[in-house]
PDB file of N, CA and C in Angstrom:
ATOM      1  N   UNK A   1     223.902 129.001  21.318  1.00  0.00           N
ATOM      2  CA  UNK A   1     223.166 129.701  22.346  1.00  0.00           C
ATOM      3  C   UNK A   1     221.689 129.324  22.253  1.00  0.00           C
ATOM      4  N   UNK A   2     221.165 128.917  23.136  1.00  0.00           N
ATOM      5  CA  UNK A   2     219.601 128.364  23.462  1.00  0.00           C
ATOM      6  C   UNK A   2     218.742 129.597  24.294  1.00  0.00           C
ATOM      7  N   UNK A   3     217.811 129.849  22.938  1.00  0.00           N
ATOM      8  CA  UNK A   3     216.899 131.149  23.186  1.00  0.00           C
ATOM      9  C   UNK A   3     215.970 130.746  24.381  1.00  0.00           C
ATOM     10  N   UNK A   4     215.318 131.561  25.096  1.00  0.00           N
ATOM     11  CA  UNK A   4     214.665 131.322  26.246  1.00  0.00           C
ATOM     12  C   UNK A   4     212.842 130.766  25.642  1.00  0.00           C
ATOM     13  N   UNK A   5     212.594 129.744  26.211  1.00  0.00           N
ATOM     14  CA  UNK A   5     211.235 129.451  26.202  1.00  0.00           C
ATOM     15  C   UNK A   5     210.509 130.725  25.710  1.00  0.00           C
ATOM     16  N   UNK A   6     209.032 130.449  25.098  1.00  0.00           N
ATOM     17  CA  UNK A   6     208.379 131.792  24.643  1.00  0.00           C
ATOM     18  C   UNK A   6     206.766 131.244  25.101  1.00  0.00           C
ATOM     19  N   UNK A   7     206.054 131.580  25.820  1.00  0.00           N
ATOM     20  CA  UNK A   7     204.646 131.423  26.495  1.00  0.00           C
ATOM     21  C   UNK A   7     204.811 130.591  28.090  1.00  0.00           C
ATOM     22  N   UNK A   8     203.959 130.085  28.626  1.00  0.00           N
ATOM     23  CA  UNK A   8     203.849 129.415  29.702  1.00  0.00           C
ATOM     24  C   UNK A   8     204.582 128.540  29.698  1.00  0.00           C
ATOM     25  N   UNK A   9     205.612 127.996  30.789  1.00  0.00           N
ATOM     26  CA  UNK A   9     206.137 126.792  31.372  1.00  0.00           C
ATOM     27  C   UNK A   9     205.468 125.659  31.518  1.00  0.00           C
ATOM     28  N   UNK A  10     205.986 124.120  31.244  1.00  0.00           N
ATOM     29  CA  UNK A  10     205.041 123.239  31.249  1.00  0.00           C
ATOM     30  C   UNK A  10     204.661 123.127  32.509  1.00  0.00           C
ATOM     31  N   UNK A  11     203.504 122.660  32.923  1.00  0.00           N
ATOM     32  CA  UNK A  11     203.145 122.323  34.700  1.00  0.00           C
ATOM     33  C   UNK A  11     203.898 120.822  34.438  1.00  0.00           C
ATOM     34  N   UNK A  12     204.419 120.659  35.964  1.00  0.00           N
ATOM     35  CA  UNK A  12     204.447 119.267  36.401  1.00  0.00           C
ATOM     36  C   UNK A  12     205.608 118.949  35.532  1.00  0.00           C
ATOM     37  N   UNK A  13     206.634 119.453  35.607  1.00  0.00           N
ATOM     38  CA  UNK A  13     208.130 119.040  34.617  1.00  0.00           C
ATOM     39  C   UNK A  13     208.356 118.194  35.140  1.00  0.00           C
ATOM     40  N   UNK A  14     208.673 117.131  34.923  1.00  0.00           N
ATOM     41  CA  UNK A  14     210.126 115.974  35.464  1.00  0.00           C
ATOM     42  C   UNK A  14     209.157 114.703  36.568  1.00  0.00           C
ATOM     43  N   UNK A  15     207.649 115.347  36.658  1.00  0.00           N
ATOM     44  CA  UNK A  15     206.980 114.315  38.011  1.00  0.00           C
ATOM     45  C   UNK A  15     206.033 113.864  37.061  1.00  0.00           C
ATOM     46  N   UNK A  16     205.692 112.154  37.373  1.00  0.00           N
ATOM     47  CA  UNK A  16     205.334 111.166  37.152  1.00  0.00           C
ATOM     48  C   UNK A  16     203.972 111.333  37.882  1.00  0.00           C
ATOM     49  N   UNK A  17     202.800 111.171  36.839  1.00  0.00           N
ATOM     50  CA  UNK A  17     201.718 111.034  37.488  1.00  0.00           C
ATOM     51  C   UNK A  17     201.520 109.783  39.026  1.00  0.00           C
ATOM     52  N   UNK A  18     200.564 109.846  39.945  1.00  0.00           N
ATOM     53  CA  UNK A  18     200.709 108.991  40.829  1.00  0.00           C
ATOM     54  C   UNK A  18     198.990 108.823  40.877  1.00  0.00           C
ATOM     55  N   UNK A  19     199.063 107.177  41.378  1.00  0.00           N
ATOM     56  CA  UNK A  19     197.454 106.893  41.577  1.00  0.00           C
ATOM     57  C   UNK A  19     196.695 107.624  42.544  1.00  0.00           C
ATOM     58  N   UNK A  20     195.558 107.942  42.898  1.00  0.00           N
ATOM     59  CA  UNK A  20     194.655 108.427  44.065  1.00  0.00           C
ATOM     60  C   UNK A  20     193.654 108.083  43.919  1.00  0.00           C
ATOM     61  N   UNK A  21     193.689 107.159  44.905  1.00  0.00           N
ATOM     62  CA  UNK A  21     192.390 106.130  45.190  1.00  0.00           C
ATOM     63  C   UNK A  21     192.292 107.160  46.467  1.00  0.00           C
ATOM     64  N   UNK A  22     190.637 106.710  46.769  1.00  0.00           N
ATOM     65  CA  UNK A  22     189.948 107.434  47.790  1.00  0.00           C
ATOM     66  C   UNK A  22     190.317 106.299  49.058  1.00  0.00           C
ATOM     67  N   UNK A  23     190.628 106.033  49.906  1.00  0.00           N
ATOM     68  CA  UNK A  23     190.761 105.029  50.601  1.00  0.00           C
ATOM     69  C   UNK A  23     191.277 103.645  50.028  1.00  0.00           C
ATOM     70  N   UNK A  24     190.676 102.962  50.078  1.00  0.00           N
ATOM     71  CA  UNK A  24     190.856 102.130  48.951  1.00  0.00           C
ATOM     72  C   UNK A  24     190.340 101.685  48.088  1.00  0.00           C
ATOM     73  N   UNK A  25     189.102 102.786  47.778  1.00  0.00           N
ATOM     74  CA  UNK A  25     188.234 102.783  45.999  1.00  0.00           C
ATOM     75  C   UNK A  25     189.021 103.552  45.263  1.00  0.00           C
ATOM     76  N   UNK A  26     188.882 102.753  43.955  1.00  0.00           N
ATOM     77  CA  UNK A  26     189.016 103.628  43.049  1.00  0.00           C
ATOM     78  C   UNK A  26     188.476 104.840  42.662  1.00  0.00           C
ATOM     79  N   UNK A  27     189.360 106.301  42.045  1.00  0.00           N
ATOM     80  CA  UNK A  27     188.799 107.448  42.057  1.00  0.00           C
ATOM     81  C   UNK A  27     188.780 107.830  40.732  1.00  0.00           C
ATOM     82  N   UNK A  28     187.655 108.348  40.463  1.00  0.00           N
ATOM     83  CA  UNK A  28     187.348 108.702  39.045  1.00  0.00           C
ATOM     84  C   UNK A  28     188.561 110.096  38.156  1.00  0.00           C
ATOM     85  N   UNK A  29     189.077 110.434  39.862  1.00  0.00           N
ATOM     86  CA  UNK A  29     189.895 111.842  38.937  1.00  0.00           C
ATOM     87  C   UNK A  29     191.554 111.400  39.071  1.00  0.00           C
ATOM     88  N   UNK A  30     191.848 109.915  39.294  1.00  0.00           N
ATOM     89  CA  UNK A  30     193.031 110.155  39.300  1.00  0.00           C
ATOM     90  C   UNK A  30     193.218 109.811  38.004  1.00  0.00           C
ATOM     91  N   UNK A  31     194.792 110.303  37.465  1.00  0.00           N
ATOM     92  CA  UNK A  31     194.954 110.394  36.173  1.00  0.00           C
ATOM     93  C   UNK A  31     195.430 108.902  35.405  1.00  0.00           C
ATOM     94  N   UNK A  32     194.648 108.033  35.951  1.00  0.00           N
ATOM     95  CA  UNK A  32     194.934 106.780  34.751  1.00  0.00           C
ATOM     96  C   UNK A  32     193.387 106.051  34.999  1.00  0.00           C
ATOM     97  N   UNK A  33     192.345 106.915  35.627  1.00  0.00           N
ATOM     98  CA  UNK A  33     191.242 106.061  34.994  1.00  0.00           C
ATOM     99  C   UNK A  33     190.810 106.724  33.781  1.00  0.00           C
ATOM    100  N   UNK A  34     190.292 105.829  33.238  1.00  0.00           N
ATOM    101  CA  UNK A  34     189.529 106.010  31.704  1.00  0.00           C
ATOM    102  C   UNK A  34     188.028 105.343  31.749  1.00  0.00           C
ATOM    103  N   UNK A  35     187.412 105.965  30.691  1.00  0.00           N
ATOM    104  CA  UNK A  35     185.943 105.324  30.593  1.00  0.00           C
ATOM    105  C   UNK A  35     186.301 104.911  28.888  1.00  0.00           C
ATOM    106  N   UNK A  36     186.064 103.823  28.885  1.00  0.00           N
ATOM    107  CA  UNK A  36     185.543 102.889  27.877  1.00  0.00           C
ATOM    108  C   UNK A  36     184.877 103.533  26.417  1.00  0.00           C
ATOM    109  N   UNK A  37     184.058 104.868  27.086  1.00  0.00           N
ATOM    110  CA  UNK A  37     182.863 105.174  26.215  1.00  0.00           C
ATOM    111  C   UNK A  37     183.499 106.076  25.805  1.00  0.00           C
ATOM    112  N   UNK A  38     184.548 106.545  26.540  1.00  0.00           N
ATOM    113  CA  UNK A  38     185.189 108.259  26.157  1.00  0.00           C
ATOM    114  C   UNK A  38     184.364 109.161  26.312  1.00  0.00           C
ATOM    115  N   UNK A  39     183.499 109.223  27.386  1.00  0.00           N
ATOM    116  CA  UNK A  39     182.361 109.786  28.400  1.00  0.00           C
ATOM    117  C   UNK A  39     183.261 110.576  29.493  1.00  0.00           C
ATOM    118  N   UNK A  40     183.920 110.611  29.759  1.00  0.00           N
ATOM    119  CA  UNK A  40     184.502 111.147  31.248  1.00  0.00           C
ATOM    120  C   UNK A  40     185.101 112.392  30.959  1.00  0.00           C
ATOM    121  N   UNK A  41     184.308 113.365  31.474  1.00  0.00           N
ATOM    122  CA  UNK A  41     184.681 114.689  31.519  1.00  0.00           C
ATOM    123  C   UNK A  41     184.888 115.492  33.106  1.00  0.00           C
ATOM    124  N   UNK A  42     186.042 115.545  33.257  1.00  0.00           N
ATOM    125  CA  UNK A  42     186.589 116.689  34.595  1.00  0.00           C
ATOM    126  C   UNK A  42     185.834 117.593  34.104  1.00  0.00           C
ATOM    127  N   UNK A  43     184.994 118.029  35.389  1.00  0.00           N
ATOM    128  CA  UNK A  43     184.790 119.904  35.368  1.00  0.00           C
ATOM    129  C   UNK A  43     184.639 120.208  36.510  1.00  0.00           C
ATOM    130  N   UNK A  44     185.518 121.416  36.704  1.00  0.00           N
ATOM    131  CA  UNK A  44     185.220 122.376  37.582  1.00  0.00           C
ATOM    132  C   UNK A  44     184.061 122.890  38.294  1.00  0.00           C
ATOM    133  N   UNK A  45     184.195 123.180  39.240  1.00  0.00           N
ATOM    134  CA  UNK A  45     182.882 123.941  39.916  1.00  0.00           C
ATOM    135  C   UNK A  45     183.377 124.149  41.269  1.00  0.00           C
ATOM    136  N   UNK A  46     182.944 125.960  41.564  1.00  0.00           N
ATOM    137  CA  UNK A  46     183.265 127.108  42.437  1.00  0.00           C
ATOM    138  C   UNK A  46     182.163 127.055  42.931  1.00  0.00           C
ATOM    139  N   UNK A  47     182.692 127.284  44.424  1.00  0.00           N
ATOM    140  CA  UNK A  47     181.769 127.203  45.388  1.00  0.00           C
ATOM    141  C   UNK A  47     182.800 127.748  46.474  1.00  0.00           C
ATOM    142  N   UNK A  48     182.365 129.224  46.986  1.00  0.00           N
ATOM    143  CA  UNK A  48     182.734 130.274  48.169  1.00  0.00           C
ATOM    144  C   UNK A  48     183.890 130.429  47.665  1.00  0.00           C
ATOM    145  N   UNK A  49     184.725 130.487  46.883  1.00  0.00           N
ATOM    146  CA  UNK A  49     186.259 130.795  46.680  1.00  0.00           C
ATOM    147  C   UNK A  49     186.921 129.467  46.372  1.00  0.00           C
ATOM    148  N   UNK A  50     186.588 128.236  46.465  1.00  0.00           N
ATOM    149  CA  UNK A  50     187.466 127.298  46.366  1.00  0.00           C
ATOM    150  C   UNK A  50     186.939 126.739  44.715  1.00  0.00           C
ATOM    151  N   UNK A  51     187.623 126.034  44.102  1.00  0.00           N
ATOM    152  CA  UNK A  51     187.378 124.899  43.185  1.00  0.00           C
ATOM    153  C   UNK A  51     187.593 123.636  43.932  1.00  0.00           C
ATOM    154  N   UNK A  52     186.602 122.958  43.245  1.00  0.00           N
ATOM    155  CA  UNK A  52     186.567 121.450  43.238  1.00  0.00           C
ATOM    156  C   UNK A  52     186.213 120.831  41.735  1.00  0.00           C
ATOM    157  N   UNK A  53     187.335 119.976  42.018  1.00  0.00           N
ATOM    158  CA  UNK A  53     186.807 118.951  40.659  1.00  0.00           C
ATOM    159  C   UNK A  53     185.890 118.177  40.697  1.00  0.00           C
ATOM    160  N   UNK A  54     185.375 117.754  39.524  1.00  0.00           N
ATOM    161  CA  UNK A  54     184.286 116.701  39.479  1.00  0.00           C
ATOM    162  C   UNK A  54     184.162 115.738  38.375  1.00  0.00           C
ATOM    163  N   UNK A  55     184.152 114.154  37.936  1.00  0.00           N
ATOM    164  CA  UNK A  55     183.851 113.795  37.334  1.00  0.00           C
ATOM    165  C   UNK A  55     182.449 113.168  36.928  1.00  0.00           C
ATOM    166  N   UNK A  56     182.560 113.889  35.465  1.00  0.00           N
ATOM    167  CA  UNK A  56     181.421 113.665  34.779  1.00  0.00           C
ATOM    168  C   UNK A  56     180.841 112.991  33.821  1.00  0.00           C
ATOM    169  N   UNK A  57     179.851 112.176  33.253  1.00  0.00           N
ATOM    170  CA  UNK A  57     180.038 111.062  32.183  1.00  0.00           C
ATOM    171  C   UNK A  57     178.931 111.558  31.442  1.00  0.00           C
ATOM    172  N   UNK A  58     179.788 112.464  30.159  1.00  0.00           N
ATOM    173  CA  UNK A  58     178.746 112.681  29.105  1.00  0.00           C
ATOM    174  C   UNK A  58     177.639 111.984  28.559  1.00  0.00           C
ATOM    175  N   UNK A  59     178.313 110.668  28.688  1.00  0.00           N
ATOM    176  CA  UNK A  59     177.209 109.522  28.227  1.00  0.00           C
ATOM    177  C   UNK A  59     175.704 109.640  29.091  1.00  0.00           C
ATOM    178  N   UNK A  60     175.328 109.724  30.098  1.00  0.00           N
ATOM    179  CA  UNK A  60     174.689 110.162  31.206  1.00  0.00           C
ATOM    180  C   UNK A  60     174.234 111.068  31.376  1.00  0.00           C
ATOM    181  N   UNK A  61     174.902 111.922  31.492  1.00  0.00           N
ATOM    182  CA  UNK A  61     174.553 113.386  31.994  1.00  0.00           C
ATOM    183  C   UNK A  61     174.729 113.759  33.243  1.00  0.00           C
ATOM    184  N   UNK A  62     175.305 112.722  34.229  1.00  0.00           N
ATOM    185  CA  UNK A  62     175.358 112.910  35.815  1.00  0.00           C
ATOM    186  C   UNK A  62     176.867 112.648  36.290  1.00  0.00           C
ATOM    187  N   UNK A  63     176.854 112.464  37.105  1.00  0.00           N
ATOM    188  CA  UNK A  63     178.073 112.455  37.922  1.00  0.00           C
ATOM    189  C   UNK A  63     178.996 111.238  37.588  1.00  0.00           C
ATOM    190  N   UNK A  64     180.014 111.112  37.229  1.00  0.00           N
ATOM    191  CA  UNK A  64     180.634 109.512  36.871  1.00  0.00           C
ATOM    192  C   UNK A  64     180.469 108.725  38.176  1.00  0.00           C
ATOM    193  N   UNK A  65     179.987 107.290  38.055  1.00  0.00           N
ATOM    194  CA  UNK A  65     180.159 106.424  39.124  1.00  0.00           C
ATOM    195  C   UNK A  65     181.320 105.378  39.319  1.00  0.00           C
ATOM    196  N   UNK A  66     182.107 106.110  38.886  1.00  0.00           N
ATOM    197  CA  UNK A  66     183.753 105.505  38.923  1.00  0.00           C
ATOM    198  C   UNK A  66     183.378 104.210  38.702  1.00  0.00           C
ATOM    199  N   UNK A  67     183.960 103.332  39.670  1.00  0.00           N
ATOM    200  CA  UNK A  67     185.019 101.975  39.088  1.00  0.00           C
ATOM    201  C   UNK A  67     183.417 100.636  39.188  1.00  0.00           C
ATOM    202  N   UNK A  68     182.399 101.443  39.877  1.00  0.00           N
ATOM    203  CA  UNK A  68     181.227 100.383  39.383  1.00  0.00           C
ATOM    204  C   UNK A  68     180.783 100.176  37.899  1.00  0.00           C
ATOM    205  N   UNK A  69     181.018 101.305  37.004  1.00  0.00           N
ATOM    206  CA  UNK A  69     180.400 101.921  35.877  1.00  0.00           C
ATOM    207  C   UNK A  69     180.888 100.266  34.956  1.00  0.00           C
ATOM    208  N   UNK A  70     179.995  99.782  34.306  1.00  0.00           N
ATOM    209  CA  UNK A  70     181.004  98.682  33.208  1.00  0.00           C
ATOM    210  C   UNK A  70     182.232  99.292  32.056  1.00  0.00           C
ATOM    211  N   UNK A  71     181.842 100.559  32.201  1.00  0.00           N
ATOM    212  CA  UNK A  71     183.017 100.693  30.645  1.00  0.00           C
ATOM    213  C   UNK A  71     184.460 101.321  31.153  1.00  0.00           C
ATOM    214  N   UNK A  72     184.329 101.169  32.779  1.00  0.00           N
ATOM    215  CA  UNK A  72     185.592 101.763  33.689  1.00  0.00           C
ATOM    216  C   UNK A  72     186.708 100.887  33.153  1.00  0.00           C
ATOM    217  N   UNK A  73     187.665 101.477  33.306  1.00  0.00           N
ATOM    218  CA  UNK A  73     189.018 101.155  33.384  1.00  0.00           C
ATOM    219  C   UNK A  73     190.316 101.727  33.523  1.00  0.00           C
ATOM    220  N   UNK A  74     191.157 100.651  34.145  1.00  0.00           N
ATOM    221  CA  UNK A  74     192.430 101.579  34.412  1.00  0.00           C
ATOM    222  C   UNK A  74     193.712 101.443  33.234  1.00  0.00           C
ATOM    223  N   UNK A  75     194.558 102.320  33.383  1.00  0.00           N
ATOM    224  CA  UNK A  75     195.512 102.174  32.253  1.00  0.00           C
ATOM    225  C   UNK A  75     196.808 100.913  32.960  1.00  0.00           C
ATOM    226  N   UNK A  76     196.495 101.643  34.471  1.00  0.00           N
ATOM    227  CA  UNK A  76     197.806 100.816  35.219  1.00  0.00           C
ATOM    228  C   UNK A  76     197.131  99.531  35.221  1.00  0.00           C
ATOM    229  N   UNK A  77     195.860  99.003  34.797  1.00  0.00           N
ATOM    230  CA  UNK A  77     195.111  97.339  34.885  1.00  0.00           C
ATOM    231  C   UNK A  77     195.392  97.385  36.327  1.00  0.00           C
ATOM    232  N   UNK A  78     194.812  98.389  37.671  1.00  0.00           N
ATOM    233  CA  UNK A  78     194.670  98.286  39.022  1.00  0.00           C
ATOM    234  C   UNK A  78     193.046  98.144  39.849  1.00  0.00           C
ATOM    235  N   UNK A  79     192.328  98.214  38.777  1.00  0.00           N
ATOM    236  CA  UNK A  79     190.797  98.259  39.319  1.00  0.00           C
ATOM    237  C   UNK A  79     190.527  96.693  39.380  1.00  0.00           C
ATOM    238  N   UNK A  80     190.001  96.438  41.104  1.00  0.00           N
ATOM    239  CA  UNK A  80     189.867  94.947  41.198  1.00  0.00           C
ATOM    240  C   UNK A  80     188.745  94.942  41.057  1.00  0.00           C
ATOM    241  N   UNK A  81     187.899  93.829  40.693  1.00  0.00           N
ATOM    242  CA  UNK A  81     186.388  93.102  40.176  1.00  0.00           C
ATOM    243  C   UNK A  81     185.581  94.033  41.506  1.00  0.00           C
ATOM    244  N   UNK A  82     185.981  94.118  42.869  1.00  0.00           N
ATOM    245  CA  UNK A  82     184.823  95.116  43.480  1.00  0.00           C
ATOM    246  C   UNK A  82     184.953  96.220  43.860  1.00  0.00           C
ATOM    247  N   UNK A  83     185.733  96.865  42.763  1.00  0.00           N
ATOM    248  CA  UNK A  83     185.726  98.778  42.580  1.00  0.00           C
ATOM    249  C   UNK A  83     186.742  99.351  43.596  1.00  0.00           C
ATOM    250  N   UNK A  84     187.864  98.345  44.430  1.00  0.00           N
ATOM    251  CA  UNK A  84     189.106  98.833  44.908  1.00  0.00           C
ATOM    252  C   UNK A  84     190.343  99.229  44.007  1.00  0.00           C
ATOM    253  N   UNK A  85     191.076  99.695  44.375  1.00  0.00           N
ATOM    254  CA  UNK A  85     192.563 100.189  43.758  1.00  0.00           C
ATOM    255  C   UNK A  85     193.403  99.359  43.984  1.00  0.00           C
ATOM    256  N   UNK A  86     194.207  98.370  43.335  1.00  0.00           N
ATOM    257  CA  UNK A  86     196.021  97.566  43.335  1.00  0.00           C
ATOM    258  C   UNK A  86     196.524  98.626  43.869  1.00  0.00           C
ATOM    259  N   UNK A  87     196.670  99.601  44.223  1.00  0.00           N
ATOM    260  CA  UNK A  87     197.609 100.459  44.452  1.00  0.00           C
ATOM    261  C   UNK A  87     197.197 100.837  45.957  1.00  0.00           C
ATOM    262  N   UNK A  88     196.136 100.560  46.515  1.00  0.00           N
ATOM    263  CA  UNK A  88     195.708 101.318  47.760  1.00  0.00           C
ATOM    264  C   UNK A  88     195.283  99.795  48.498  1.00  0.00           C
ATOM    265  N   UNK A  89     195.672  98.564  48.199  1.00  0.00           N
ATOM    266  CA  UNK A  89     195.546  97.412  48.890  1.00  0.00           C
ATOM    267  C   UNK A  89     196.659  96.686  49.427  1.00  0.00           C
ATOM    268  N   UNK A  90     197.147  96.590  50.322  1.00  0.00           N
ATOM    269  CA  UNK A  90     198.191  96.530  51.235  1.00  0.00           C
ATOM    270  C   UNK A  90     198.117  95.066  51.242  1.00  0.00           C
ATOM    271  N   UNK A  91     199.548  94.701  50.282  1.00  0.00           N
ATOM    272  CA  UNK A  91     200.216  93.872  50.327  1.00  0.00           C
ATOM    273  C   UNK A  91     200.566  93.083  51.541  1.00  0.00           C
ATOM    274  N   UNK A  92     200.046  91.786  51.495  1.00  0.00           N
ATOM    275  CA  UNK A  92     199.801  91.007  52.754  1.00  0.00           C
ATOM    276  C   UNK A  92     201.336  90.920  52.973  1.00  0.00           C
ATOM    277  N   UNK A  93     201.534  90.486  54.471  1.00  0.00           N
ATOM    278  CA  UNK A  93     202.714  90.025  54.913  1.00  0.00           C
ATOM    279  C   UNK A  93     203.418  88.436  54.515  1.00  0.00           C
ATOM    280  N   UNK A  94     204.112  88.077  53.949  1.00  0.00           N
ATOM    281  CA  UNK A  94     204.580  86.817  54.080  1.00  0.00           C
ATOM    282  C   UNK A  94     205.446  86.347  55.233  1.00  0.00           C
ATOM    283  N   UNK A  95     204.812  85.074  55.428  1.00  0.00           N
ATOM    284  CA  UNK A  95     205.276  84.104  56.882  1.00  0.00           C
ATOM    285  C   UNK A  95     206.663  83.834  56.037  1.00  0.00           C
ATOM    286  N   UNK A  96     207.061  82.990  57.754  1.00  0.00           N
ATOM    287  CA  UNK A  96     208.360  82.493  57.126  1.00  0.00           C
ATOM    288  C   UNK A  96     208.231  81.209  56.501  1.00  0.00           C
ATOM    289  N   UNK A  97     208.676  80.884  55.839  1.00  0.00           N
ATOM    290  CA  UNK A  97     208.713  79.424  54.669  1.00  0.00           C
ATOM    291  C   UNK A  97     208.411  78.338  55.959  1.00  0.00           C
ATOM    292  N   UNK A  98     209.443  77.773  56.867  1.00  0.00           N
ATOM    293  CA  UNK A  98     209.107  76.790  57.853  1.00  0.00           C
ATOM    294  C   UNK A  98     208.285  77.075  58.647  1.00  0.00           C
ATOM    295  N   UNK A  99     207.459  78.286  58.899  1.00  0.00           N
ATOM    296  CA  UNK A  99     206.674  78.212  59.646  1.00  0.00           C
ATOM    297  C   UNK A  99     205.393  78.005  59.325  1.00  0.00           C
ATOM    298  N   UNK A 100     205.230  78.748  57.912  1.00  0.00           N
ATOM    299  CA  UNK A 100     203.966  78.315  56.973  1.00  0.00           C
ATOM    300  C   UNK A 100     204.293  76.475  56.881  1.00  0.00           C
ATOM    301  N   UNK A 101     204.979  75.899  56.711  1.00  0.00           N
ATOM    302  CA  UNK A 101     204.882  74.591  56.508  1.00  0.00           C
ATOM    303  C   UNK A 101     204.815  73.873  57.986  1.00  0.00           C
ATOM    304  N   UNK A 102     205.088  74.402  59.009  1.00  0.00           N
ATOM    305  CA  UNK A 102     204.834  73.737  59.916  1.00  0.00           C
ATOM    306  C   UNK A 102     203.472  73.915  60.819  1.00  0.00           C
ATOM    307  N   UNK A 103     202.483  75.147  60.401  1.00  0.00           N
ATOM    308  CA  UNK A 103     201.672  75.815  60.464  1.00  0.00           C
ATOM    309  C   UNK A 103     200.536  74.459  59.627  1.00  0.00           C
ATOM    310  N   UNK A 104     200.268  74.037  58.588  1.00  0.00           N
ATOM    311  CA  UNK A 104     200.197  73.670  57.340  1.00  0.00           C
ATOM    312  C   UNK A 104     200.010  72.042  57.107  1.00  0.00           C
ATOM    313  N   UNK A 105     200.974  71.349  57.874  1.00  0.00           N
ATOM    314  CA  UNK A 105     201.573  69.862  57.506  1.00  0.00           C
ATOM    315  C   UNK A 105     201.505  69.835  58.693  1.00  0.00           C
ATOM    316  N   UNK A 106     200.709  68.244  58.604  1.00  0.00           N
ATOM    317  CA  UNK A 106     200.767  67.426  60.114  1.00  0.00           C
ATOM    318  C   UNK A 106     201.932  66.080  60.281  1.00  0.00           C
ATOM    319  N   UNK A 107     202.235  65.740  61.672  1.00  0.00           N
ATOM    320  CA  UNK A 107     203.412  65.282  61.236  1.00  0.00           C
ATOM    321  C   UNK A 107     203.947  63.692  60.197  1.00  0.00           C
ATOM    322  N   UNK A 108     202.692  63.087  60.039  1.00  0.00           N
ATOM    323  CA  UNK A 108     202.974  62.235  58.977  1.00  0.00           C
ATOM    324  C   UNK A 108     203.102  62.622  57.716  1.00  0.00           C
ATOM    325  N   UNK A 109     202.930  63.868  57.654  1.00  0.00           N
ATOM    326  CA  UNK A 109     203.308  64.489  56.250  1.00  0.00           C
ATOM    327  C   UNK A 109     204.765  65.085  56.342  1.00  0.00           C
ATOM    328  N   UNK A 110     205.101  65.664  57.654  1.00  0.00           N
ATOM    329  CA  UNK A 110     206.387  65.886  57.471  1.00  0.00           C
ATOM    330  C   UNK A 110     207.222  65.129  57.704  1.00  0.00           C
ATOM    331  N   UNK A 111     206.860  63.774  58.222  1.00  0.00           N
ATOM    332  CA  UNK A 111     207.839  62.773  57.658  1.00  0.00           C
ATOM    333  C   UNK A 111     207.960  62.192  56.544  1.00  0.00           C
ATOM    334  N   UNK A 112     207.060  61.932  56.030  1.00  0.00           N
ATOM    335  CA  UNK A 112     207.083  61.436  54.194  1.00  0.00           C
ATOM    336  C   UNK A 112     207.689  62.693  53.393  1.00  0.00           C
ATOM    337  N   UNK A 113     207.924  63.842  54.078  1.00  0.00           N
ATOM    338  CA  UNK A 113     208.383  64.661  53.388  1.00  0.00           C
ATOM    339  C   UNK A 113     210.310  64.879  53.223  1.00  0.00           C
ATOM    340  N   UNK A 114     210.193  64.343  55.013  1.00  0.00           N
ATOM    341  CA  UNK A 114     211.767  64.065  55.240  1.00  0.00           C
ATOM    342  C   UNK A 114     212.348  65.493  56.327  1.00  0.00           C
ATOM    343  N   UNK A 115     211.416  65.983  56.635  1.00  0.00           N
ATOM    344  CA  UNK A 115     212.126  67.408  56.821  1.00  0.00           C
ATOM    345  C   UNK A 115     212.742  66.943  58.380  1.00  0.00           C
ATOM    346  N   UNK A 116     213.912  68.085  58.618  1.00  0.00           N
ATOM    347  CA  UNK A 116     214.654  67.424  59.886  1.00  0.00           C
ATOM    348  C   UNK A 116     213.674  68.578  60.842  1.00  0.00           C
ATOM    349  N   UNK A 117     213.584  67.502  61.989  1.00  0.00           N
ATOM    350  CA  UNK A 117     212.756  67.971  63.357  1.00  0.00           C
ATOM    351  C   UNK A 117     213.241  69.280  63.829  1.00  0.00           C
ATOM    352  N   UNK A 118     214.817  69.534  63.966  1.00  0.00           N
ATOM    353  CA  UNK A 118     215.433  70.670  64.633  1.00  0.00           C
ATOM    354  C   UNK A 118     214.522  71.522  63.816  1.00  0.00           C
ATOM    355  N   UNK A 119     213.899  71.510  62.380  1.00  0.00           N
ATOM    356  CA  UNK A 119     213.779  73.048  61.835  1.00  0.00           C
ATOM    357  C   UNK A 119     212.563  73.554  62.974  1.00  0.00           C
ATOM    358  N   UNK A 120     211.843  72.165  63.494  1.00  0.00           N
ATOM    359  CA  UNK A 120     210.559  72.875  64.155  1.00  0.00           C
ATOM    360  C   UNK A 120     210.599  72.760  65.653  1.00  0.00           C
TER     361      UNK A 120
END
């Protein structure tokens, strides 16, 4: 027989943190950036009834400047060189194979190449 839990329930059972980029910058409060310095402190702050979070960089004393900061980083390795999110950059479309090559190659190349005419 399995006695019942004793204090608070864990938050967030069974769900997988997820990225939150602001558009498509990186955001200082989603849960896989890190600072380098071990500077980055969430805090709270009330204003009319609501909370809002805020990140903060002890190192400083001011507001964290997310993914410009040098000692930023992500755990998922998603912060690109100009302070966007891998996760909030929309995966280009790929052409079709013969059309990128016929797009691409002029036709003395696609004859030294051999390709048959019907494809184009």
């Amino acid at each position: 027989m399995e006695y019942p839990r004793r204090g608070p329930r864990p938050r967030g059972r069974g769900k997988e943190p997820r990225p939150m980029p602001i558009g498509d910058k990186c955001n200082p409060l989603c849960p896989f950036f890190r600072c380098g310095k071990k500077a980055l402190r969430i805090s709270r702050d009330h204003y009319r009834g609501r909370t809002f979070r805020t990140a903060m960089c002890a190192w400083i004393g001011d507001k964290c400047i997310g993914a410009t900061c040098r000692f930023a980083y992500c755990e998922k390795r998603a912060i690109l060189p100009d302070g966007r999110c891998a996760f909030a950059v929309k995966s280009r479309v790929e052409t079709d194979f013969e059309e990128e090559i016929k797009r691409d190659t002029g036709p003395k190349i696609r004859g030294k190449l051999r390709i048959d005419e019907d494809l184009f």
